[in-house]
C-alpha atoms as a PDB file:
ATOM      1  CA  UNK A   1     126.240 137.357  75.312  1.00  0.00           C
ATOM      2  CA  UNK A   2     124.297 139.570  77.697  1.00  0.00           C
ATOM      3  CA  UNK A   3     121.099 137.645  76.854  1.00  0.00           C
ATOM      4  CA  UNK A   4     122.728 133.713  77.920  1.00  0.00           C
ATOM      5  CA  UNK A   5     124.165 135.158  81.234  1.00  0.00           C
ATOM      6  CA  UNK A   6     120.501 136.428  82.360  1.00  0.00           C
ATOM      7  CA  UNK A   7     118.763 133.096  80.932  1.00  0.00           C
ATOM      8  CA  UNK A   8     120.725 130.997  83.194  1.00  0.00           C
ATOM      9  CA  UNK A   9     120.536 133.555  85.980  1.00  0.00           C
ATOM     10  CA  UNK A  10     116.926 132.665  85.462  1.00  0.00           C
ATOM     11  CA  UNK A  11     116.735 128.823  85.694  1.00  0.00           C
ATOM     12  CA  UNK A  12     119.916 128.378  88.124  1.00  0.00           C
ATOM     13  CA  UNK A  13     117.870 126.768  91.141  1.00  0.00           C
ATOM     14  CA  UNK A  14     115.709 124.736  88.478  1.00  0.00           C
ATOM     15  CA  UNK A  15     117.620 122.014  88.784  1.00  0.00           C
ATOM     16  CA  UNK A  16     117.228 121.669  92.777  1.00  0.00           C
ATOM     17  CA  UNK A  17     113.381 121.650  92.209  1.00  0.00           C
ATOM     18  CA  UNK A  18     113.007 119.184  89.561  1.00  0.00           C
ATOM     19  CA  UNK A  19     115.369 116.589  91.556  1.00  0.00           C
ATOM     20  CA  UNK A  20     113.379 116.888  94.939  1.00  0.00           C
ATOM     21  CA  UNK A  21     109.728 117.083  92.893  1.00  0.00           C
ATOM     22  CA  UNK A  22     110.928 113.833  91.387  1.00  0.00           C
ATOM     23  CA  UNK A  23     111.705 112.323  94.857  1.00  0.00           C
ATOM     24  CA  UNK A  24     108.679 113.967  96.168  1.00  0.00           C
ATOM     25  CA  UNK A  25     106.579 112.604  93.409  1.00  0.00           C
ATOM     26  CA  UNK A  26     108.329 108.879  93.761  1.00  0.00           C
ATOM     27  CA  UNK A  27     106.996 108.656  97.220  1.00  0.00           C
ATOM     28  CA  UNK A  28     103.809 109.669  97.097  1.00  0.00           C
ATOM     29  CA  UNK A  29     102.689 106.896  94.176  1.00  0.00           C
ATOM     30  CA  UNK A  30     104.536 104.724  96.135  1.00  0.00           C
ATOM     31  CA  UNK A  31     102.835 105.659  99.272  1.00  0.00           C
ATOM     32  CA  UNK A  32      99.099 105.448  97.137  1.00  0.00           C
ATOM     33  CA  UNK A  33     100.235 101.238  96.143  1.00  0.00           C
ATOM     34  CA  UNK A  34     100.766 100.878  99.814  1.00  0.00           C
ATOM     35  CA  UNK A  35      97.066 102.925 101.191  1.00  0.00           C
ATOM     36  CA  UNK A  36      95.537 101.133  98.310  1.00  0.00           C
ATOM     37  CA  UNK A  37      93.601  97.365 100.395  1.00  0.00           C
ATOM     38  CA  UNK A  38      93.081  95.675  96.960  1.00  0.00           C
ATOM     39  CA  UNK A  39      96.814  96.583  95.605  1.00  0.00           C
ATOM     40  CA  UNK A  40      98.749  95.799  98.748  1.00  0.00           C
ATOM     41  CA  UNK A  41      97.971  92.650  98.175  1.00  0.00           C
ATOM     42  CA  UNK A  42     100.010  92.039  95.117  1.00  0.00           C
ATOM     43  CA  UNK A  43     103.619  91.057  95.491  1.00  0.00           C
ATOM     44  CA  UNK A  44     104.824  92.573  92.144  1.00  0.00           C
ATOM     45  CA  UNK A  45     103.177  96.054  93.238  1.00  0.00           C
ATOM     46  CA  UNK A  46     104.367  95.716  96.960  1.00  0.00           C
ATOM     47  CA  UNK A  47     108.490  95.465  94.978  1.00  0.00           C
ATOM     48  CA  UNK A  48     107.534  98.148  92.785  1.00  0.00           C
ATOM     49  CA  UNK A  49     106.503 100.686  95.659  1.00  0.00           C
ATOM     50  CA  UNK A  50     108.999  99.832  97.883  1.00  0.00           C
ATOM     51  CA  UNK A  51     111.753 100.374  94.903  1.00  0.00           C
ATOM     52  CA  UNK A  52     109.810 103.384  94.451  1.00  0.00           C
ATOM     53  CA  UNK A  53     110.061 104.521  97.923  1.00  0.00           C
ATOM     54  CA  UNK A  54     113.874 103.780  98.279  1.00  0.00           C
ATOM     55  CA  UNK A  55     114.569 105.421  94.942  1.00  0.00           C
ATOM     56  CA  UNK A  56     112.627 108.698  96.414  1.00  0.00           C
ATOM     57  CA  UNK A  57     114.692 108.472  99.803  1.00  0.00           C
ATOM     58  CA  UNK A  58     117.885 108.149  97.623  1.00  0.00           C
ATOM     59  CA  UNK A  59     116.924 111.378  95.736  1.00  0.00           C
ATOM     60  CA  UNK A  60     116.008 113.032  98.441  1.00  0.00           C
ATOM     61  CA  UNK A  61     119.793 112.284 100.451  1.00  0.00           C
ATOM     62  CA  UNK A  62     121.220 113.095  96.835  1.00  0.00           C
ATOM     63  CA  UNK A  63     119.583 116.339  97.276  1.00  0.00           C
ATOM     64  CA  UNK A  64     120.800 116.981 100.495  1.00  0.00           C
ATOM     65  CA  UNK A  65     124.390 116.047 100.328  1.00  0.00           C
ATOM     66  CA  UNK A  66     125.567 116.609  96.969  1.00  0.00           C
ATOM     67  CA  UNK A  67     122.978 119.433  95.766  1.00  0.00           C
ATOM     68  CA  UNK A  68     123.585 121.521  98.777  1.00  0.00           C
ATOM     69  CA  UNK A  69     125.106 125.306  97.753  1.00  0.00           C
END
């Protein structure tokens, strides 16, 4: 029983990390489609980097308001 407590002593804040390196990671590719001259000019890559980039922002307020402690 001893052995559970400490392994999730252990990975307690792991959760906080992986959601904001998602969001973190969501903008930046997004942010590379849009620095990019020859794919800024596609209108299907131009959708999928701005979804990208308002998916990121949402993870990142999701972060902040509900993953607070």
């Amino acid at each position: 029983m001893s052995s559970s407590a400490n392994l999730s002593y252990k990975t307690f804040d792991m959760d906080r990390f992986l959601v904001l390196s998602a969001a973190v990671l969501l903008m930046i590719s997004a942010m590379q489609d849009f620095l990019a001259p020859r794919r800024r000019t596609d209108p299907v890559v131009i959708i999928q980097a701005l979804t990208r980039l308002l998916l990121g922002i949402f993870i990142v307020y999701f972060f902040i308001s509900v993953l607070k402690r």
